[in-house]
C-alpha atoms as a PDB file:
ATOM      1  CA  UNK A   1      -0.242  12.389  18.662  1.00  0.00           C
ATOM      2  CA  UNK A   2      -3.916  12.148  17.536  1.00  0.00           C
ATOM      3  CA  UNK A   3      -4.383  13.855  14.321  1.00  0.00           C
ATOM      4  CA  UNK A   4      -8.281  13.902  15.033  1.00  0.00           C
ATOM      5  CA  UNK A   5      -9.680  11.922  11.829  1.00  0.00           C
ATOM      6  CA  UNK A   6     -10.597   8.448  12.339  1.00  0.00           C
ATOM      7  CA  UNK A   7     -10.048   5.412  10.478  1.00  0.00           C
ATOM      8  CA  UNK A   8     -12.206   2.559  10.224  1.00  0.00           C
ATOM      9  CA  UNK A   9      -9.491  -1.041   9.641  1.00  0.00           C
ATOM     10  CA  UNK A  10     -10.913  -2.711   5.940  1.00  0.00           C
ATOM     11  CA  UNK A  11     -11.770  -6.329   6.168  1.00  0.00           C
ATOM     12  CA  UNK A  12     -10.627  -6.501   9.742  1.00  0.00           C
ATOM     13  CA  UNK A  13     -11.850  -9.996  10.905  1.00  0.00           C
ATOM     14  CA  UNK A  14     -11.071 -11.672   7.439  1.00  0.00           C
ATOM     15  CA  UNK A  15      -7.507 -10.334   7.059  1.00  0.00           C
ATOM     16  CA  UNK A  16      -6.181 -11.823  10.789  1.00  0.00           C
ATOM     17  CA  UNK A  17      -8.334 -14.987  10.319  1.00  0.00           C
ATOM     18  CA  UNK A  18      -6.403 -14.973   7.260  1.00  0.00           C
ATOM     19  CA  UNK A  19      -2.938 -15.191   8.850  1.00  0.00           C
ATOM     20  CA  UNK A  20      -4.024 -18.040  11.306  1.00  0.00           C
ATOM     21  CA  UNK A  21      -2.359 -16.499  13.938  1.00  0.00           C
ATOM     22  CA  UNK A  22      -0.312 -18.877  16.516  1.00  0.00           C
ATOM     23  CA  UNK A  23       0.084 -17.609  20.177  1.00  0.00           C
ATOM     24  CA  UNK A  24       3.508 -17.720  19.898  1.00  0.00           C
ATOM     25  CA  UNK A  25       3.978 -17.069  16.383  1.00  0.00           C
ATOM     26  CA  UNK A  26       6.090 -13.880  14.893  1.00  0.00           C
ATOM     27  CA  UNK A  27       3.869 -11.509  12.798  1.00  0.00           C
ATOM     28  CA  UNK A  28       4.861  -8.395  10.853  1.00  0.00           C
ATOM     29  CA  UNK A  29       2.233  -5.240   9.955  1.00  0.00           C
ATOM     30  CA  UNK A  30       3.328  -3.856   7.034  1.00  0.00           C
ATOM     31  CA  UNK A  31       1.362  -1.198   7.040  1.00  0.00           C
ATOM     32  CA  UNK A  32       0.077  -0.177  10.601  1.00  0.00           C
ATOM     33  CA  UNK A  33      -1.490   2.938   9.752  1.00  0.00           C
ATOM     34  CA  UNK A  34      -4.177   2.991  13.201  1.00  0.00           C
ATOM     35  CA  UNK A  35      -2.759  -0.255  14.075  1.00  0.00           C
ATOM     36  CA  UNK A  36      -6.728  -1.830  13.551  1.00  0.00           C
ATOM     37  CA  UNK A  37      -5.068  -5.157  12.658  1.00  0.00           C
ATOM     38  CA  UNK A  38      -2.311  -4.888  14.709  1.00  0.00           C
ATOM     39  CA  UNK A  39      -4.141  -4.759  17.751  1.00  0.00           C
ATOM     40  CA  UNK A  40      -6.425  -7.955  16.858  1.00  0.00           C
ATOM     41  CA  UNK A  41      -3.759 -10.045  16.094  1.00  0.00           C
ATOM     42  CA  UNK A  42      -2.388  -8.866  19.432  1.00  0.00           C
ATOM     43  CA  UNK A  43      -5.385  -9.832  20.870  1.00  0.00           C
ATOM     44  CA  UNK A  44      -4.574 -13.545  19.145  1.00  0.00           C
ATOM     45  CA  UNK A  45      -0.652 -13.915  20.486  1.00  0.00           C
ATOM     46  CA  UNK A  46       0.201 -15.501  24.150  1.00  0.00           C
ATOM     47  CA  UNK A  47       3.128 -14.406  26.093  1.00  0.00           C
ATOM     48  CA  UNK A  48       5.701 -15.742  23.604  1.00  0.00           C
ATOM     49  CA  UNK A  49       4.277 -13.888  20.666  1.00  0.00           C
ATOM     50  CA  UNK A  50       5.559 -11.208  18.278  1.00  0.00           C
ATOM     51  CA  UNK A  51       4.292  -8.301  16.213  1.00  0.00           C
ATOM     52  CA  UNK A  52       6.114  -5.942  14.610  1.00  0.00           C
ATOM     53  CA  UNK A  53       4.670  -3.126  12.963  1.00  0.00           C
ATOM     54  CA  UNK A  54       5.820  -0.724  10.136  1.00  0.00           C
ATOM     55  CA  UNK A  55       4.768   2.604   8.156  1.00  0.00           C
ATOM     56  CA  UNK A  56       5.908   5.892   7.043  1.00  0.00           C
ATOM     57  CA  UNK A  57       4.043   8.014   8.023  1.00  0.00           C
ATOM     58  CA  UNK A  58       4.616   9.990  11.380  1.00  0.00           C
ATOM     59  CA  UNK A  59       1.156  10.279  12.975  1.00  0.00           C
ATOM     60  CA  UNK A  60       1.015   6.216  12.532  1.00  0.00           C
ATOM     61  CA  UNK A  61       4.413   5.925  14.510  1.00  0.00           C
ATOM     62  CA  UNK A  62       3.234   8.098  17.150  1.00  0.00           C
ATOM     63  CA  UNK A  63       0.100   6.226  17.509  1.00  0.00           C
ATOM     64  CA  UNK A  64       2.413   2.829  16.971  1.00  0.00           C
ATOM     65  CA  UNK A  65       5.019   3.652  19.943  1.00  0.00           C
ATOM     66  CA  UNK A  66       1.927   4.597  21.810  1.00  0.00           C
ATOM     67  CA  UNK A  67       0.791   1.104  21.501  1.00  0.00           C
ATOM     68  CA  UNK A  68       4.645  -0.430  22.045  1.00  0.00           C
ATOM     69  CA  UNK A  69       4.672   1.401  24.922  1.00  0.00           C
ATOM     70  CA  UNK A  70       1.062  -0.526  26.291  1.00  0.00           C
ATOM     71  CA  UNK A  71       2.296  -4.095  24.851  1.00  0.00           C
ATOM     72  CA  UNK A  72       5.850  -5.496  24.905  1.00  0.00           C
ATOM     73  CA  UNK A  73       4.857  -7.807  22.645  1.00  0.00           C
ATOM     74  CA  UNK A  74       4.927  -5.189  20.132  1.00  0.00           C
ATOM     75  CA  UNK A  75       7.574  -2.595  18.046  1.00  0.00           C
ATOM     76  CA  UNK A  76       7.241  -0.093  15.357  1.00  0.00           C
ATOM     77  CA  UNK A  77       9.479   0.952  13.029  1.00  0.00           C
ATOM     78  CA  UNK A  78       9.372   3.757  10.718  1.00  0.00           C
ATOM     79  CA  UNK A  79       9.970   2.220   7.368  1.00  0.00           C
ATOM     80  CA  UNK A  80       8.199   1.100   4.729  1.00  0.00           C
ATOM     81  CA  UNK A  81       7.674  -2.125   4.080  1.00  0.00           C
ATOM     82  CA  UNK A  82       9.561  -2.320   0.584  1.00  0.00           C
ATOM     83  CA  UNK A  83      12.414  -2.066   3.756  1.00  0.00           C
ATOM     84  CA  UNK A  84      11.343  -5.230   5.746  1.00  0.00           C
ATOM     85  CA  UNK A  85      13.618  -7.716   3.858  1.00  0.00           C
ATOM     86  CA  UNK A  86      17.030  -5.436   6.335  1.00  0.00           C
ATOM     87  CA  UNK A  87      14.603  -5.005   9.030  1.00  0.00           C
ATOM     88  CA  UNK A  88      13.923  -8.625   9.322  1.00  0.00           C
ATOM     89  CA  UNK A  89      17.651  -9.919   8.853  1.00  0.00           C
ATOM     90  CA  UNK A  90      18.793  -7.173  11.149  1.00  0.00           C
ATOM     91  CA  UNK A  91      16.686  -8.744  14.210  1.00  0.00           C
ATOM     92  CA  UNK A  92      17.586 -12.403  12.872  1.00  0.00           C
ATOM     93  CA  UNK A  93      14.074 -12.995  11.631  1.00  0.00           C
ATOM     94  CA  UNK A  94      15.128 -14.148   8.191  1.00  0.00           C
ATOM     95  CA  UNK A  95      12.891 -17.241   7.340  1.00  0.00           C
ATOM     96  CA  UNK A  96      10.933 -17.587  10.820  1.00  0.00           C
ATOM     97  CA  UNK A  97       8.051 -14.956  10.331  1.00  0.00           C
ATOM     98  CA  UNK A  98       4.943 -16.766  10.736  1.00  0.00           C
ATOM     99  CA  UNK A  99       2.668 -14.115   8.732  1.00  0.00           C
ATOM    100  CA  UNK A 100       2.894 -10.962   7.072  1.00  0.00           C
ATOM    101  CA  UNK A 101      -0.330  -8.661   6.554  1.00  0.00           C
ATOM    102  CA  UNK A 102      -0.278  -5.647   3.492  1.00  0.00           C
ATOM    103  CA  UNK A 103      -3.005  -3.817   3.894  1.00  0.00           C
ATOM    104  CA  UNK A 104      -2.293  -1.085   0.991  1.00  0.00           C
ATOM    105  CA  UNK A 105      -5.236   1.670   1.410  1.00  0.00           C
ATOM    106  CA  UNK A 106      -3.969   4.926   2.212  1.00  0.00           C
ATOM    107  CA  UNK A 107      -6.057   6.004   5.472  1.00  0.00           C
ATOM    108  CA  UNK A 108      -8.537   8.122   6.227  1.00  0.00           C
ATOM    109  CA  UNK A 109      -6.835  10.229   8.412  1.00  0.00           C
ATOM    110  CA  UNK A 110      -4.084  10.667   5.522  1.00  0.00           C
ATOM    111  CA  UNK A 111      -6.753  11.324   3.192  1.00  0.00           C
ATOM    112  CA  UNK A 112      -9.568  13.541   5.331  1.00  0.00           C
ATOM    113  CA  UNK A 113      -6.544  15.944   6.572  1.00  0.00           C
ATOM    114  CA  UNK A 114      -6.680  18.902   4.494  1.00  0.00           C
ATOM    115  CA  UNK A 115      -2.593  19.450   5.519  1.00  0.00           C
ATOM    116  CA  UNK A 116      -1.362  16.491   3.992  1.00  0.00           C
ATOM    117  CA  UNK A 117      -2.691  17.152   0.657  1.00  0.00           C
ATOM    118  CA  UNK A 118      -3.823  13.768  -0.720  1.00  0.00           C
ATOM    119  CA  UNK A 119      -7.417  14.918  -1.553  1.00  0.00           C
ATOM    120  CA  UNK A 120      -8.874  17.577  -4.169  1.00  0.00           C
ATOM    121  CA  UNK A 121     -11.993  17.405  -1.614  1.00  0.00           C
ATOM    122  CA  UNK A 122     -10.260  19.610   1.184  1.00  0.00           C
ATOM    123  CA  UNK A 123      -8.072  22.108   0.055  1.00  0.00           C
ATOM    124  CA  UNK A 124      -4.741  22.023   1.390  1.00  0.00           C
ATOM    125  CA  UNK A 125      -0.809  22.090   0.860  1.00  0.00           C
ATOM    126  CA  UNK A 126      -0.322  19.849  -2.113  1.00  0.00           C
ATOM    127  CA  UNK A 127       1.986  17.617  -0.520  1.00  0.00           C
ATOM    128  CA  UNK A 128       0.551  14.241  -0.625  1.00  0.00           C
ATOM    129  CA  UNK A 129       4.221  11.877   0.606  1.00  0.00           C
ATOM    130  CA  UNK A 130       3.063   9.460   3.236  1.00  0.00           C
ATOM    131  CA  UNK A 131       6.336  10.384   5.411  1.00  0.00           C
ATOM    132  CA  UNK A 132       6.633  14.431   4.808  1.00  0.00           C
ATOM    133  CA  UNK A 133       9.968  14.054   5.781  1.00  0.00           C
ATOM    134  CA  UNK A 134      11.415  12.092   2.692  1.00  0.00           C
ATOM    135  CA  UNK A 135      11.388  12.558  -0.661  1.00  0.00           C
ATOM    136  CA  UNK A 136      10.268  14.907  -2.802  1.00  0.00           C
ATOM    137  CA  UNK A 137       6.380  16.407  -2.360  1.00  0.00           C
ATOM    138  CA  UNK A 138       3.764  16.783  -5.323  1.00  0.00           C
ATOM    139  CA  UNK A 139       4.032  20.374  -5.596  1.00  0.00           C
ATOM    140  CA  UNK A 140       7.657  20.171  -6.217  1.00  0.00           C
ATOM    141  CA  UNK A 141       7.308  17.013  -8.769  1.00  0.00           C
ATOM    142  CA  UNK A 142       4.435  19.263 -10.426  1.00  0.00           C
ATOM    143  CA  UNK A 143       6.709  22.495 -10.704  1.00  0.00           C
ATOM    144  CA  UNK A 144       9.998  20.780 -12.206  1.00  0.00           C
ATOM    145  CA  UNK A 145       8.687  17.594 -13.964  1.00  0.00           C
ATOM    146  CA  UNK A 146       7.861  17.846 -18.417  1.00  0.00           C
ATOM    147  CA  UNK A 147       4.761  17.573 -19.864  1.00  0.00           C
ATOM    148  CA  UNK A 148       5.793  14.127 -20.681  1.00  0.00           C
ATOM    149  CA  UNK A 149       6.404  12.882 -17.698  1.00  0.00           C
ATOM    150  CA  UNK A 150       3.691  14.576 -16.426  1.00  0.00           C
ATOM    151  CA  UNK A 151       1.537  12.875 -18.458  1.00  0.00           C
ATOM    152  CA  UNK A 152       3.477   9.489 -17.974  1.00  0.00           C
ATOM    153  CA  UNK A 153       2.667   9.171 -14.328  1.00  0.00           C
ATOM    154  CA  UNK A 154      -0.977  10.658 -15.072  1.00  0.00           C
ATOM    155  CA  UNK A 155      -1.575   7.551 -17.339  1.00  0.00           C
ATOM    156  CA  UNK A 156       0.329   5.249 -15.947  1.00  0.00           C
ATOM    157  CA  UNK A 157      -0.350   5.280 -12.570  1.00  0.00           C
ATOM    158  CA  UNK A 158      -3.712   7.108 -12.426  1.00  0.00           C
ATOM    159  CA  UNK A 159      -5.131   5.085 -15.708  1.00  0.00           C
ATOM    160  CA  UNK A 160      -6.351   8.788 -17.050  1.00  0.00           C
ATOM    161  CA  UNK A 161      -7.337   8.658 -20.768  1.00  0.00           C
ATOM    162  CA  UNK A 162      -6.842  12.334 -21.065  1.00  0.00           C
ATOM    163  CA  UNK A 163      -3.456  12.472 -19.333  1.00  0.00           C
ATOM    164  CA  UNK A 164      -1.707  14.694 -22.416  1.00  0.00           C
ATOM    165  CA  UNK A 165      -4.399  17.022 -22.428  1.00  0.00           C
ATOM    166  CA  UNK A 166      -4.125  17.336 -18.570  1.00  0.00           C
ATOM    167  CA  UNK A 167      -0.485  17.864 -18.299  1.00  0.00           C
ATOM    168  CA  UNK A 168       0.245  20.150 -20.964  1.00  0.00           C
ATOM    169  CA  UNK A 169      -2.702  22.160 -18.839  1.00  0.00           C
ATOM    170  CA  UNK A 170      -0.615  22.091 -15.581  1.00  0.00           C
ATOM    171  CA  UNK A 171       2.836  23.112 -17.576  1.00  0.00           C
ATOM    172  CA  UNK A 172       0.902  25.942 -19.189  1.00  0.00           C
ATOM    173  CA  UNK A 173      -0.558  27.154 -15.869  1.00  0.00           C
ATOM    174  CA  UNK A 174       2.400  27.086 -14.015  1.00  0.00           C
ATOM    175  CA  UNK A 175       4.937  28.923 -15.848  1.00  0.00           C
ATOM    176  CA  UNK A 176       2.201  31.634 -14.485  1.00  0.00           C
ATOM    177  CA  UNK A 177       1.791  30.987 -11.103  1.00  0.00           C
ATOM    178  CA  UNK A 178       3.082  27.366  -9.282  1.00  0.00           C
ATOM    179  CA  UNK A 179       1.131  25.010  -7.613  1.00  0.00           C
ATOM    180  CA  UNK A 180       1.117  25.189  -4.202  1.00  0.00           C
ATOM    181  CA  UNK A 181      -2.655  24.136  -3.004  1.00  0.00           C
ATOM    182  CA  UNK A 182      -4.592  20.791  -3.905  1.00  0.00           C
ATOM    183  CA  UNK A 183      -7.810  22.463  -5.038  1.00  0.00           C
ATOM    184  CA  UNK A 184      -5.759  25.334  -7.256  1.00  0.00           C
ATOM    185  CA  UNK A 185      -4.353  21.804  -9.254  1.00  0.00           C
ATOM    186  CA  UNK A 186      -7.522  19.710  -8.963  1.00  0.00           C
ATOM    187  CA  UNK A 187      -9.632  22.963 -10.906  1.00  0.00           C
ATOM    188  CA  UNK A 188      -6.974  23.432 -13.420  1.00  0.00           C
ATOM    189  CA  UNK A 189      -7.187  19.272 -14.174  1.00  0.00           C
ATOM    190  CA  UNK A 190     -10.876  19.272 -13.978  1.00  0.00           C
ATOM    191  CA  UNK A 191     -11.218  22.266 -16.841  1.00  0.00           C
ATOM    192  CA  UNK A 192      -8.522  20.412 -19.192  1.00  0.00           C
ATOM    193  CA  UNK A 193     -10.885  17.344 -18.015  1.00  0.00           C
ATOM    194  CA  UNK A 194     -13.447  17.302 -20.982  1.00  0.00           C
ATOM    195  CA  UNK A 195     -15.217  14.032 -19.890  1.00  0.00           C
ATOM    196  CA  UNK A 196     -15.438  12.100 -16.942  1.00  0.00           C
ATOM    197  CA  UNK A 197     -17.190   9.187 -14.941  1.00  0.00           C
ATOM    198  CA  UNK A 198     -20.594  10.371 -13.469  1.00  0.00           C
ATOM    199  CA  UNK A 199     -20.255  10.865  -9.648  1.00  0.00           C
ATOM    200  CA  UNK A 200     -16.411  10.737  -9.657  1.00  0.00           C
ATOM    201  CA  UNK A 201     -14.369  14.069  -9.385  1.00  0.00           C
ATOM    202  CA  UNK A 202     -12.547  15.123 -12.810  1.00  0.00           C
ATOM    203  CA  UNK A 203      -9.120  15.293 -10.932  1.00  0.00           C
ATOM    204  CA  UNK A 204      -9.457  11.669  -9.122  1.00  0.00           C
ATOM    205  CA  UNK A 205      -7.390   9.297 -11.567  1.00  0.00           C
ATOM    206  CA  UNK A 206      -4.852  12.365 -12.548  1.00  0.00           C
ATOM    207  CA  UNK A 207      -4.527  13.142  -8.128  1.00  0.00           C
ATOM    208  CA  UNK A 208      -4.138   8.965  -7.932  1.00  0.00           C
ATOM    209  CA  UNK A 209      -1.184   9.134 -10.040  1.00  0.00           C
ATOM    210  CA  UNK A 210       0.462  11.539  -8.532  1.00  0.00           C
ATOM    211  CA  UNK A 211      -0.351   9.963  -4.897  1.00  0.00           C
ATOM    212  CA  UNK A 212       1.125   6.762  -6.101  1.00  0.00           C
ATOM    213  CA  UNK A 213       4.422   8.473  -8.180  1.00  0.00           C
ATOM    214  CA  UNK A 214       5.251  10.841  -5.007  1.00  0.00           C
ATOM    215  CA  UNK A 215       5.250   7.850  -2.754  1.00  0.00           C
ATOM    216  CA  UNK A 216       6.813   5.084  -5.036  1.00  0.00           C
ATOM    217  CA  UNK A 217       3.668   2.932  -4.213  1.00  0.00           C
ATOM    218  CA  UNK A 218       4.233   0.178  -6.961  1.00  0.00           C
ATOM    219  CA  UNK A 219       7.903  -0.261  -7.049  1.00  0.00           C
ATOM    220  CA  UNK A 220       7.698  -0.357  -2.894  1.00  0.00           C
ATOM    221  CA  UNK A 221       5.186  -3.171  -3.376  1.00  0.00           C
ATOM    222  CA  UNK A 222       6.703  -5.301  -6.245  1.00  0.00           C
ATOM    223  CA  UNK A 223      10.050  -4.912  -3.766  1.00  0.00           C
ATOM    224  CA  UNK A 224       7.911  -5.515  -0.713  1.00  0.00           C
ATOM    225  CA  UNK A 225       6.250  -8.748  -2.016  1.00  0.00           C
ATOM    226  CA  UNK A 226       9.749 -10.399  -2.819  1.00  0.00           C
ATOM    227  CA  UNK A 227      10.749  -9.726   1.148  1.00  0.00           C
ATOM    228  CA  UNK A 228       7.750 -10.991   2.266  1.00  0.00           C
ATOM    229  CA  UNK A 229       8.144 -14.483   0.785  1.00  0.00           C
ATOM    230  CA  UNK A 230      11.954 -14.619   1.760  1.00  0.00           C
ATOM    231  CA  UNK A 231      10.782 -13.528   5.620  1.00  0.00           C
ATOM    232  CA  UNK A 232       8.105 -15.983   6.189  1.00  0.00           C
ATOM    233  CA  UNK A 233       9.051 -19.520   7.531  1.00  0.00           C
ATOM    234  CA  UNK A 234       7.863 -22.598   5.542  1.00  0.00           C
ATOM    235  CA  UNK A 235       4.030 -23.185   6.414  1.00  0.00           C
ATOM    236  CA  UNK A 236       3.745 -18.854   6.846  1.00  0.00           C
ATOM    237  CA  UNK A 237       1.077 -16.706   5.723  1.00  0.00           C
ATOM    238  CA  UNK A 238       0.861 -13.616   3.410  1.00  0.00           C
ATOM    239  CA  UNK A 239      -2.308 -11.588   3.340  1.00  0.00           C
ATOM    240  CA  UNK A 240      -2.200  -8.518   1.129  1.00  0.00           C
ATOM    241  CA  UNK A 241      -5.295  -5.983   0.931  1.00  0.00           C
ATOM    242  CA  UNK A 242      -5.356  -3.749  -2.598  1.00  0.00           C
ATOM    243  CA  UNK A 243      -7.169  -0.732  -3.496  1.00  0.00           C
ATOM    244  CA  UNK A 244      -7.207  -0.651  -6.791  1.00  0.00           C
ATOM    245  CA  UNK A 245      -6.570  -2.149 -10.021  1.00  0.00           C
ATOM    246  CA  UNK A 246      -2.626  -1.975 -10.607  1.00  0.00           C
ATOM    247  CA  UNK A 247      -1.843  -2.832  -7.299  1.00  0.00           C
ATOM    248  CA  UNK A 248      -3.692  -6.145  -7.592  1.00  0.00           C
ATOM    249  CA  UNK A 249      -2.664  -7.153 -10.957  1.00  0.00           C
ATOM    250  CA  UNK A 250       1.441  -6.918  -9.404  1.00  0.00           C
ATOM    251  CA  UNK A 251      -0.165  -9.157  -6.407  1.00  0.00           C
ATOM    252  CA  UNK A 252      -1.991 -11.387  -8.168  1.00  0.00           C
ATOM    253  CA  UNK A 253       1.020 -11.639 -10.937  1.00  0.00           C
ATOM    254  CA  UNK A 254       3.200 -12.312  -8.525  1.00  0.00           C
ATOM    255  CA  UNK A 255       1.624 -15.305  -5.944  1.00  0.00           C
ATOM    256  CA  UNK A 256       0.960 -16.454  -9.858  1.00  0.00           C
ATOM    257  CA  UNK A 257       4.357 -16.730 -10.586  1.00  0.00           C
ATOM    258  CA  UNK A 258       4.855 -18.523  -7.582  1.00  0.00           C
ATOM    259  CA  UNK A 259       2.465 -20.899  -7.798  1.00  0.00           C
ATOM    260  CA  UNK A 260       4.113 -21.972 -10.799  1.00  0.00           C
ATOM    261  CA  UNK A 261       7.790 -22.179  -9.715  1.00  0.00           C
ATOM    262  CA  UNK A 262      10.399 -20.919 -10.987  1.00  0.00           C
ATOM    263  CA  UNK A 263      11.429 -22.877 -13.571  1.00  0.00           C
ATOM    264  CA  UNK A 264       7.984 -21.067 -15.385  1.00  0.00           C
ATOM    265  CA  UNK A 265      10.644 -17.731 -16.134  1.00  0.00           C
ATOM    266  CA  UNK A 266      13.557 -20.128 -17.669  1.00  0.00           C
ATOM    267  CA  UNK A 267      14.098 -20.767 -21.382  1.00  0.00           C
ATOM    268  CA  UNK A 268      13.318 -23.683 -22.821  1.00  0.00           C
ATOM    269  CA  UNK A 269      15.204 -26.553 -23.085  1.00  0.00           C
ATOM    270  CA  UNK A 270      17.379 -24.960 -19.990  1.00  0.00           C
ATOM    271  CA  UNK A 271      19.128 -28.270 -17.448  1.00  0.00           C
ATOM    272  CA  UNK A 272      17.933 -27.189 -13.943  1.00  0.00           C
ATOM    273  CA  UNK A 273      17.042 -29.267 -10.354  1.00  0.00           C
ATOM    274  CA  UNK A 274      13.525 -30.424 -10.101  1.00  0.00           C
ATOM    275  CA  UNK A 275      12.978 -28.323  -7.089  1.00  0.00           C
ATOM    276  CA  UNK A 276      12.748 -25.160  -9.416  1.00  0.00           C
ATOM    277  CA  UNK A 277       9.795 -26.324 -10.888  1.00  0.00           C
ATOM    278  CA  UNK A 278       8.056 -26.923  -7.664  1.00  0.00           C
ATOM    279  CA  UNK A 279       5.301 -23.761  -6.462  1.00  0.00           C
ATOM    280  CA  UNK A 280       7.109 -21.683  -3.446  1.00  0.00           C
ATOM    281  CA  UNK A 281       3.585 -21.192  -2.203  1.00  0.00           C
ATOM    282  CA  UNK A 282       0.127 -22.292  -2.275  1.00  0.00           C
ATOM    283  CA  UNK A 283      -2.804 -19.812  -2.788  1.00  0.00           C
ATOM    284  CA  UNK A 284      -5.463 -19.622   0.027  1.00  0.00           C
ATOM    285  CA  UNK A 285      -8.689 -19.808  -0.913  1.00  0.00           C
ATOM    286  CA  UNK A 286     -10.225 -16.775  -3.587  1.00  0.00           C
ATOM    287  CA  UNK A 287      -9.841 -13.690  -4.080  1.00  0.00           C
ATOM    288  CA  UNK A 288     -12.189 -12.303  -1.315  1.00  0.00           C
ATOM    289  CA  UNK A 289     -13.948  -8.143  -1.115  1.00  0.00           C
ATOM    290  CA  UNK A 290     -15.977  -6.899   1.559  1.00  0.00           C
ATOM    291  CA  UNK A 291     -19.088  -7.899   2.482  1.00  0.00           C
ATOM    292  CA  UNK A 292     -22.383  -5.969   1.511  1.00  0.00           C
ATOM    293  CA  UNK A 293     -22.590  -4.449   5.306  1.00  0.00           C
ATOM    294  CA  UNK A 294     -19.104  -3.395   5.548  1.00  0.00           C
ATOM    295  CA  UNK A 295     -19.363  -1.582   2.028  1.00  0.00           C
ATOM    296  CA  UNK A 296     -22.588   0.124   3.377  1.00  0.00           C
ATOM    297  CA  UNK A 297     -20.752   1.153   6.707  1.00  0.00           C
ATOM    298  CA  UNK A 298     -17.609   2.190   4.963  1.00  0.00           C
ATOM    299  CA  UNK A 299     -17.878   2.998   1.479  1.00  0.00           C
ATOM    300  CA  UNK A 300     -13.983   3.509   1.287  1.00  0.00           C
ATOM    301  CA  UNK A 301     -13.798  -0.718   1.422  1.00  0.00           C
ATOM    302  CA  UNK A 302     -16.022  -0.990  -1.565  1.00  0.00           C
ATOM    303  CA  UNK A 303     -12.357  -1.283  -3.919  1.00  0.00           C
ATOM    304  CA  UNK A 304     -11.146  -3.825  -1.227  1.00  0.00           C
ATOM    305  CA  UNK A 305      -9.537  -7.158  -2.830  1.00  0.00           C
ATOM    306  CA  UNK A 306      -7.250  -9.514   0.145  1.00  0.00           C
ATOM    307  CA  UNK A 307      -5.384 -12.110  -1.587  1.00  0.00           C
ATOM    308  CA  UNK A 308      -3.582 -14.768   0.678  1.00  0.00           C
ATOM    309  CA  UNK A 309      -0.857 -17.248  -0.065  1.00  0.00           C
ATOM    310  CA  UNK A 310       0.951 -19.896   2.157  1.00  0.00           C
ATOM    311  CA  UNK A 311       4.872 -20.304   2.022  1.00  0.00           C
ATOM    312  CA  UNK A 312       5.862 -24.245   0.452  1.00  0.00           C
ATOM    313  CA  UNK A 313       9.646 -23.775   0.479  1.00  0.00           C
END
């Protein structure tokens, strides 16, 4: 299946240089989306290597088993990767993954098609779940849900300052008529919208919210992370790629944590092993964004932050 819209991989070179790929090590995708990384790091693997790949979304398995089919060396599964911790233990990986790779963008092609309805910029079904076959879409979340909650996940997860204001708009509008199209909901936010940043759509932080509630985004990630670590074999690699702000600050919070054992969550005064105050992993270098020429030929990386750790124990 090609869907049409392309997709341009963020920080490709520095995220697999990250992982310091082994020819016959065993790597995991979390998020294979056009499979841009995926197919570097096969490029990296001998005979004896492993990838396998995950996502949610159909058009990236269909594009995935296209690849499986090319390479033996690689599999995709359609799961997220909040589900790699029974994916990995079902194939006896537990502990022996040599790197893991989160790249968390949502892709162009999920973005730039008007029938998946992640953008106010094409109008289109508001649907905006990354597999349309689970869960529960925006346009059902926006008929049903109260103001409150409304306005929760508008704040919350969007950051939107005037996320009351906004929501009470949307409950008012829809005991009219319901929402069923992207740019019907992204006028209706922009009017209750009274100020906003210059050059950014009124609906953007408000659309983000609902993009990341739909789909579960955080609580996939904070579950995600804690697989990662258990998968990778002592001496592996975890590189994750964020888009924005909250994502980060749950990455960076959490390879914090770790870096400080885990004796750093006990209470005071508590008689444990000296192991627990020993760091599970080691942090890789900085922070790291994408250089001035990638952000000129892909504005979308501009938002870009890769974080990398290294499993101690």
């Amino acid at each position: 299946m090609n869907s049409g819209f392309t997709h341009i991989t963020v920080l490709l070179e520095e995220a697999v240089e990250a992982l310091a790929v082994r020819a016959d090590g065993c790597y995991l995708d979390g998020t294979f989306g056009r499979g841009g990384h995926s197919r570097l790091v096969l490029s990296h693997l001998g005979a004896e290597g492993q990838l396998l790949g995950f996502d949610k979304d159909p058009q990236a398995i269909a594009t995935g088993q296209t690849l499986a089919a090319e390479d033996g060396r690689f599999v995709i599964v359609q799961r997220s990767f909040a589900e790699l911790g029974a994916e990995v233990a079902e194939r006896g990986l537990q502990g022996k993954v040599s790197g893991i790779l989160m790249d968390l963008g949502v892709s162009s092609p999920q973005l730039d098609d008007p029938e998946r309805g992640f953008s106010f910029m094409h109008d289109g079904p508001l649907d905006m779940r990354m597999n349309p076959g689970q869960g529960i879409s925006a346009a059902e979340f926006v008929a049903s849900a109260p103001a409150e909650e409304l306005a929760r996940v508008f704040k919350q997860y969007g950051e939107e300052r005037f996320a009351r204001r906004m929501a009470n708009a949307v409950v008012e509008r829809r005991q009219v008529l319901p929402f069923e199209r992207t740019a019907d909901l992204a006028e209706v936010l922009k009017v209750a919208n009274p100020a906003w940043e210059k050059g950014k759509h009124p609906a953007t932080r408000a659309f983000q919210g609902l993009r990341i509630h739909v789909n579960n985004e955080l609580g996939d990630l904070e579950t995600g992370l804690e697989a990662a670590i258990d998968a990778l074999e002592v001496g592996g690699r975890l590189v994750v790629i964020s888009f924005h702000s909250l994502e980060d600050r749950i990455v960076k919070l959490f390879m914090r944590k770790l870096v400080k054992g885990e004796a750093d969550n006990l209470p005071r005064n508590l008689p444990v092993q000296a192991k627990v105050f020993e760091p599970r992993i080691r942090l890789v270098g900085k922070a790291q964004f994408a250089s001035e020429a990638e952000t000129r030929a892909n504005p979308r990386s501009r938002s870009a932050v890769m974080r990398v750790a290294e499993k101690l124990r």
